[in-house]
N, C-alpha and C. Protein backbone atom coordinates (compact mmCIF):
# COMPACT_ATOMS: atom_id res chain seq x y z
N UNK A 1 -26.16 -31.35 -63.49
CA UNK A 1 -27.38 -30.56 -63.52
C UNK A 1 -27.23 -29.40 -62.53
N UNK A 2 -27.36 -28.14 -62.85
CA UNK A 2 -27.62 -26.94 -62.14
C UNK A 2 -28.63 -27.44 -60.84
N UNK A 3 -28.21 -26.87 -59.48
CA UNK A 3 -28.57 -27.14 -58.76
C UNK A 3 -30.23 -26.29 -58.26
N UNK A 4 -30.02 -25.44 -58.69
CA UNK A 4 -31.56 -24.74 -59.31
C UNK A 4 -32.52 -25.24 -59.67
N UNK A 5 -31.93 -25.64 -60.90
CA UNK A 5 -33.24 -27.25 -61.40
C UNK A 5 -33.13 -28.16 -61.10
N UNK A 6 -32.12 -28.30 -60.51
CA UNK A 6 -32.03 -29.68 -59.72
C UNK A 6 -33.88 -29.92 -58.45
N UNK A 7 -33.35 -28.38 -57.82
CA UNK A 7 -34.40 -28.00 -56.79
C UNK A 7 -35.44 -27.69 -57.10
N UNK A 8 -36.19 -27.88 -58.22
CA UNK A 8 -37.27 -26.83 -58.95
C UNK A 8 -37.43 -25.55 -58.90
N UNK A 9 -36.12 -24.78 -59.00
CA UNK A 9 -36.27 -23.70 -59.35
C UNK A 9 -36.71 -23.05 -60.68
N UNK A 10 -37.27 -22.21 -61.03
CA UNK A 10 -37.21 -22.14 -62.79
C UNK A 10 -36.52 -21.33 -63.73
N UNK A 11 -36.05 -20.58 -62.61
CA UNK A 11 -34.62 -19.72 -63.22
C UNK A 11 -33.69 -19.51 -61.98
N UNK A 12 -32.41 -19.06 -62.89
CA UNK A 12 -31.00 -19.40 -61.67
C UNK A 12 -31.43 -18.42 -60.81
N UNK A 13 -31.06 -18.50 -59.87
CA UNK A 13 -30.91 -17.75 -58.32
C UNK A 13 -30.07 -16.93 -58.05
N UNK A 14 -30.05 -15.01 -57.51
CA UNK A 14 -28.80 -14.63 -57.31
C UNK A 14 -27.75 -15.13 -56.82
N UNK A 15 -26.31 -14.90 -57.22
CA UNK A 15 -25.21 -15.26 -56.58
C UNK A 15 -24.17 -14.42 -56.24
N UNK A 16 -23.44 -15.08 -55.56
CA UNK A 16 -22.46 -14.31 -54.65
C UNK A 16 -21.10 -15.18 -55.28
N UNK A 17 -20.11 -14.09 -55.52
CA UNK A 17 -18.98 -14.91 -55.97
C UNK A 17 -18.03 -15.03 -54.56
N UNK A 18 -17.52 -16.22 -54.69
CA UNK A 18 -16.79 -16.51 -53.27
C UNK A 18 -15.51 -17.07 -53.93
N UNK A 19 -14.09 -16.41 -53.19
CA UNK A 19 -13.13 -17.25 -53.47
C UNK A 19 -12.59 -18.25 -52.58
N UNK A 20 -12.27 -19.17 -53.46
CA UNK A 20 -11.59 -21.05 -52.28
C UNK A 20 -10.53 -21.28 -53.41
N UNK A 21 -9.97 -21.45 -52.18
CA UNK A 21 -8.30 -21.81 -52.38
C UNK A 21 -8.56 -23.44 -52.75
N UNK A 22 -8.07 -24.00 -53.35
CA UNK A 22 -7.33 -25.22 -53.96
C UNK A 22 -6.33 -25.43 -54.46
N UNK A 23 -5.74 -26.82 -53.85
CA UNK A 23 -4.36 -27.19 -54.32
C UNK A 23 -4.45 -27.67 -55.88
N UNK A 24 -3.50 -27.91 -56.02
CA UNK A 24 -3.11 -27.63 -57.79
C UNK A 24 -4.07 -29.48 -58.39
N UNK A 25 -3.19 -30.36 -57.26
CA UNK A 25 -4.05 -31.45 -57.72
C UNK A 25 -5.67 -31.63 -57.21
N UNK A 26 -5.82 -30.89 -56.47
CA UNK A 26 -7.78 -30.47 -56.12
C UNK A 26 -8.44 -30.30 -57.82
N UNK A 27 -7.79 -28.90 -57.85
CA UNK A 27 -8.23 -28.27 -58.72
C UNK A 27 -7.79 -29.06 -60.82
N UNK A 28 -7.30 -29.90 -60.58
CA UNK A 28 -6.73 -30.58 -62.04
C UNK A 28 -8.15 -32.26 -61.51
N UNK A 29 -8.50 -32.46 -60.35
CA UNK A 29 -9.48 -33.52 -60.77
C UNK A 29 -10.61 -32.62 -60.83
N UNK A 30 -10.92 -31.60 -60.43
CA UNK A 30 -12.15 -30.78 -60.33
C UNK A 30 -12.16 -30.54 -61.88
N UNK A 31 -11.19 -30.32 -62.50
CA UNK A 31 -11.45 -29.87 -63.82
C UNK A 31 -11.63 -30.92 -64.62
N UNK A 32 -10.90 -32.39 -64.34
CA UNK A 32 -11.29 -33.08 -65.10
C UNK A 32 -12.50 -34.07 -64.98
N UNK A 33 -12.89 -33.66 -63.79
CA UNK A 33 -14.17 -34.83 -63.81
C UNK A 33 -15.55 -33.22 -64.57
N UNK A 34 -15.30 -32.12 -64.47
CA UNK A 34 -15.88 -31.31 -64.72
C UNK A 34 -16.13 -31.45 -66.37
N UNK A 35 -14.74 -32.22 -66.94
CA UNK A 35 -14.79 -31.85 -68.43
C UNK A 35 -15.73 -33.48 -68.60
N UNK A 36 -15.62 -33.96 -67.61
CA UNK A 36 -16.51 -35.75 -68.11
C UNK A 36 -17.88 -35.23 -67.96
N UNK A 37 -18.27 -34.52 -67.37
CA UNK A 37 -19.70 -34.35 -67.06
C UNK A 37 -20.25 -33.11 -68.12
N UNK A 38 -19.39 -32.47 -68.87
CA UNK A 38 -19.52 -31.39 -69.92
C UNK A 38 -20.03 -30.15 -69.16
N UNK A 39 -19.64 -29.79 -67.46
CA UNK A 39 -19.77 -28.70 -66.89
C UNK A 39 -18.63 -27.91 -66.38
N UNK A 40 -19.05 -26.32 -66.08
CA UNK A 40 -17.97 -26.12 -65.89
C UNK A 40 -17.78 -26.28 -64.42
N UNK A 41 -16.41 -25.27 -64.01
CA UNK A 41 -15.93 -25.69 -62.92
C UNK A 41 -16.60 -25.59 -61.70
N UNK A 42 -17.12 -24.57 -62.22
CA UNK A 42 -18.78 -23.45 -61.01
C UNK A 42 -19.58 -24.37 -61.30
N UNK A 43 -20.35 -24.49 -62.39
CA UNK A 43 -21.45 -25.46 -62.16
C UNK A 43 -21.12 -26.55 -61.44
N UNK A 44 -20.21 -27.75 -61.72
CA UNK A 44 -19.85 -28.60 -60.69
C UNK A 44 -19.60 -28.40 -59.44
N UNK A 45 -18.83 -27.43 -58.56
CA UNK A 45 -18.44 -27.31 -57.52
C UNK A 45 -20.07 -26.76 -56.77
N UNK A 46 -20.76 -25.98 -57.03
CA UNK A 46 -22.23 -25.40 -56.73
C UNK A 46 -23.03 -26.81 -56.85
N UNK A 47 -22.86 -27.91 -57.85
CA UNK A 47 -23.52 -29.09 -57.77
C UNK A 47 -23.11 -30.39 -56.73
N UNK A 48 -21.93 -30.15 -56.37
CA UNK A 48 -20.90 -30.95 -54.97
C UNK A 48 -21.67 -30.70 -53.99
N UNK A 49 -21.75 -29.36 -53.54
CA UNK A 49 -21.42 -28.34 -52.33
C UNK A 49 -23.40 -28.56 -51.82
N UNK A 50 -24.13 -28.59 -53.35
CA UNK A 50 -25.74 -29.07 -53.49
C UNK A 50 -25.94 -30.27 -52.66
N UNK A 51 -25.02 -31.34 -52.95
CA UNK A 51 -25.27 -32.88 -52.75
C UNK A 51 -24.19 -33.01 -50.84
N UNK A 52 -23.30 -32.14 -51.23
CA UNK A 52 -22.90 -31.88 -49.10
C UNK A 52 -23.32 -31.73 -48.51
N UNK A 53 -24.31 -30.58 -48.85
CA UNK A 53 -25.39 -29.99 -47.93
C UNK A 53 -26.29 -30.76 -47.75
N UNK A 54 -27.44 -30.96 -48.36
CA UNK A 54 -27.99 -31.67 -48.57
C UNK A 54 -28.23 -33.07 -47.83
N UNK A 55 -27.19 -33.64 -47.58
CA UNK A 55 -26.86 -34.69 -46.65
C UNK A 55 -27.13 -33.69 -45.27
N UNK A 56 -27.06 -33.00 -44.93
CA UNK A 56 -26.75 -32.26 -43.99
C UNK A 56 -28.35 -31.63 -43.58
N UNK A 57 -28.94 -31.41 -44.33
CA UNK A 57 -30.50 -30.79 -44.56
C UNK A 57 -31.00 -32.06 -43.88
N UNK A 58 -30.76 -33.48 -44.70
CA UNK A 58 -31.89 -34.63 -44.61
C UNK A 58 -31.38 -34.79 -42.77
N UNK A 59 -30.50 -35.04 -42.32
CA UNK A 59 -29.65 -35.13 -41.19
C UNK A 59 -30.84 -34.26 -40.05
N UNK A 60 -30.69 -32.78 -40.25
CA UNK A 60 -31.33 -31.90 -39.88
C UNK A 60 -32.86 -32.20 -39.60
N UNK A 61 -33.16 -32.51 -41.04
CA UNK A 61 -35.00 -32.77 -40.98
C UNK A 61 -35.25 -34.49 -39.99
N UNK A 62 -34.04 -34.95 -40.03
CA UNK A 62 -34.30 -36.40 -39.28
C UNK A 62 -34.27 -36.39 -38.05
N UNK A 63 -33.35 -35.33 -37.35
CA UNK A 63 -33.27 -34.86 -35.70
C UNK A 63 -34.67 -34.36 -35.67
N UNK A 64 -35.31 -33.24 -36.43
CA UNK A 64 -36.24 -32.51 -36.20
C UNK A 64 -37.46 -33.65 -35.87
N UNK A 65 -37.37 -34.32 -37.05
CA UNK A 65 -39.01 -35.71 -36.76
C UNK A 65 -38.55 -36.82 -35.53
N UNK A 66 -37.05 -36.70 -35.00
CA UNK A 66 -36.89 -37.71 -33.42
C UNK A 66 -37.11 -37.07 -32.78
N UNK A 67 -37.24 -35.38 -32.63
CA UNK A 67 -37.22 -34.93 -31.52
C UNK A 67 -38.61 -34.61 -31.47
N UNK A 68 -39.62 -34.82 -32.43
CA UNK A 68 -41.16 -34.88 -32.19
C UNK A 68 -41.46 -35.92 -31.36
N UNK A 69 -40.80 -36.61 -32.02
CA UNK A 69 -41.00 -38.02 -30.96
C UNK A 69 -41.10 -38.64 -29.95
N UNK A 70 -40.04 -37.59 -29.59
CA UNK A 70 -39.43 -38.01 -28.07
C UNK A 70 -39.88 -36.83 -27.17
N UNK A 71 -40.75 -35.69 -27.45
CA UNK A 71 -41.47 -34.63 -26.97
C UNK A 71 -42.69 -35.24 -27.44
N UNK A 72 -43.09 -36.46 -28.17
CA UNK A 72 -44.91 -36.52 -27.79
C UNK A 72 -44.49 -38.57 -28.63
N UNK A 73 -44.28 -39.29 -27.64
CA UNK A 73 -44.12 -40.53 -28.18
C UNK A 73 -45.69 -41.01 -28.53
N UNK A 74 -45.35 -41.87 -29.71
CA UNK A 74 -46.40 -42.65 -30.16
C UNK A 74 -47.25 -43.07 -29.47
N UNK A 75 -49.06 -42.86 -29.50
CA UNK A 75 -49.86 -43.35 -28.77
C UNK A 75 -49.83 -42.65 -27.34
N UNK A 76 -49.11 -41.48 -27.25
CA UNK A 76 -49.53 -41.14 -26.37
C UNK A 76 -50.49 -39.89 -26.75
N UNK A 77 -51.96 -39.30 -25.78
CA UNK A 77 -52.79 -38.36 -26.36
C UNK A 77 -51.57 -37.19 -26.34
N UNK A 78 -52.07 -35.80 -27.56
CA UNK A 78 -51.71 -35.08 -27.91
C UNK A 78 -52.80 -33.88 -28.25
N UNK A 79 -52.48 -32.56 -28.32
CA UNK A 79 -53.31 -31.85 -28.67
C UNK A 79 -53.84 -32.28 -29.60
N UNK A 80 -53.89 -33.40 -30.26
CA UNK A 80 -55.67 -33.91 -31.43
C UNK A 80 -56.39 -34.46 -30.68
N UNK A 81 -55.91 -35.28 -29.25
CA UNK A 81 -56.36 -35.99 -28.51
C UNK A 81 -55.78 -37.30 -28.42
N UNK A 82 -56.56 -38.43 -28.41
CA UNK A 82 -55.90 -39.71 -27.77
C UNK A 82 -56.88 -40.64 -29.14
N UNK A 83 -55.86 -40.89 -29.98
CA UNK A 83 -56.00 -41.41 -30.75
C UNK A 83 -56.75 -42.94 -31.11
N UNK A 84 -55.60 -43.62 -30.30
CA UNK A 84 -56.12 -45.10 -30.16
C UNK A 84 -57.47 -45.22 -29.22
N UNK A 85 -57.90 -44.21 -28.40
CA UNK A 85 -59.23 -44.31 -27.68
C UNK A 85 -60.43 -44.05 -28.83
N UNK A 86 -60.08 -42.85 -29.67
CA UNK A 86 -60.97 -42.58 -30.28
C UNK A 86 -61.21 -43.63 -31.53
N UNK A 87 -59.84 -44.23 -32.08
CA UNK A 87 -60.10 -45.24 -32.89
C UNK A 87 -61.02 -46.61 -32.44
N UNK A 88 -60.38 -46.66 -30.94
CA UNK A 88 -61.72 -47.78 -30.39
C UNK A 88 -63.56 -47.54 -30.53
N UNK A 89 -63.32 -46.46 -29.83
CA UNK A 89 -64.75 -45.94 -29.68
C UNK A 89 -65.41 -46.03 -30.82
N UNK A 90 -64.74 -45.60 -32.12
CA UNK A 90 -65.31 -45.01 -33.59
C UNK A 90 -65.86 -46.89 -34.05
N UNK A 91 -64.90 -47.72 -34.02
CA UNK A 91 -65.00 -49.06 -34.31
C UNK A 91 -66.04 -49.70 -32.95
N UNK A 92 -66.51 -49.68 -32.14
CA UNK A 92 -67.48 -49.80 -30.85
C UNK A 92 -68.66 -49.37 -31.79
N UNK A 93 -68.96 -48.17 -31.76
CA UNK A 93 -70.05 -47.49 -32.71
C UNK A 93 -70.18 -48.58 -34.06
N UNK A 94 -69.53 -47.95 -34.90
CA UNK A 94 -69.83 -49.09 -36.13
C UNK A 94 -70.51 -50.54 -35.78
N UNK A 95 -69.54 -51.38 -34.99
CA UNK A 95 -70.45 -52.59 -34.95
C UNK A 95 -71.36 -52.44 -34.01
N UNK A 96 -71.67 -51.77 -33.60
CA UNK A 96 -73.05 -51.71 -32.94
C UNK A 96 -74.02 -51.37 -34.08
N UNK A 97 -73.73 -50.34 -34.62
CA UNK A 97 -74.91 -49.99 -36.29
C UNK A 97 -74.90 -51.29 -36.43
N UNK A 98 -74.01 -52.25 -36.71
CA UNK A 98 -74.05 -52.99 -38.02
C UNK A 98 -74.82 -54.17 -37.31
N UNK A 99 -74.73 -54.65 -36.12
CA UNK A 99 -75.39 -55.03 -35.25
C UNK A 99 -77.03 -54.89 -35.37
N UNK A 100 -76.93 -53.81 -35.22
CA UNK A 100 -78.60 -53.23 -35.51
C UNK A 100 -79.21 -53.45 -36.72
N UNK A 101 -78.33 -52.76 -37.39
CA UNK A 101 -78.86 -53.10 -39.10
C UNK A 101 -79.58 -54.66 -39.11
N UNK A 102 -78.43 -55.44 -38.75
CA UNK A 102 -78.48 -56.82 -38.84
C UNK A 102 -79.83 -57.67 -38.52
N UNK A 103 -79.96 -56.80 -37.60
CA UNK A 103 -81.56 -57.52 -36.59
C UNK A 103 -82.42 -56.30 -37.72
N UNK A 104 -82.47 -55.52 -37.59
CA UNK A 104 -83.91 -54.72 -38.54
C UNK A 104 -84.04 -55.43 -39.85
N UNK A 105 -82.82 -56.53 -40.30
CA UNK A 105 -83.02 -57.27 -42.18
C UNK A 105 -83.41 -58.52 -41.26
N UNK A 106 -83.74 -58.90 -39.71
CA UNK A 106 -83.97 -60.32 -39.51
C UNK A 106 -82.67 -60.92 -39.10
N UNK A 107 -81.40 -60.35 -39.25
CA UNK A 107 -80.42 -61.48 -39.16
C UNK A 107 -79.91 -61.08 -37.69
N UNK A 108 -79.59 -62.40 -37.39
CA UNK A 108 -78.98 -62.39 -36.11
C UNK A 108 -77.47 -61.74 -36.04
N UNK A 109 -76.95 -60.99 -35.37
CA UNK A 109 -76.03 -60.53 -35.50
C UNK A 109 -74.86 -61.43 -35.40
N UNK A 110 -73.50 -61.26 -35.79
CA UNK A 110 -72.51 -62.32 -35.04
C UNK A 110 -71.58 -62.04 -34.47
């Protein structure tokens, strides 16, 4: 699959022609796993080079979300504020309503 649509692109993308050297047996499995997949040699090698990178992207985006981490660890407050305080407080409130409610229908709370 074109690496274009692979990506949701909806039409191909300019390109740049680049030359790479390959040895004779590089270039005789490149062609023949190219002829198993019914692409050519460009489309396959642009679909390799898709799935190299790529590894390399997810790699990238995985440093990027540890190093949030480790510049603002879990549970600790942050510019939204302090999370687990406010989750207490919010749950404090509630059963107190429900508390109340409870006694205004007669029932004892529990």
């Amino acid at each position: 699959m074109e690496a274009a649509k692979a990506y949701g692109y909806p039409r191909a993308m300019a390109r740049t022609q680049t030359m790479v050297q390959l040895s004779d047996d590089l270039l005789e499995t490149l062609d023949r796993a190219a002829g198993r997949r019914g692409a050519s040699r460009s489309a396959l090698i642009r679909e390799l080079l898709w799935q190299a990178l790529a590894e390399d992207r997810h790699a990238l985006i995985g440093e990027r979300i540890a190093a949030g981490y480790r510049r603002v660890p879990p549970g600790e407050p942050d510019d939204w504020g302090d999370l687990a305080m406010a989750v207490d407080t919010s749950t404090e409130e509630v059963l107190r309503r429900l508390d109340a409610e409870e006694r205004r229908q007669g029932h004892e709370p529990w």
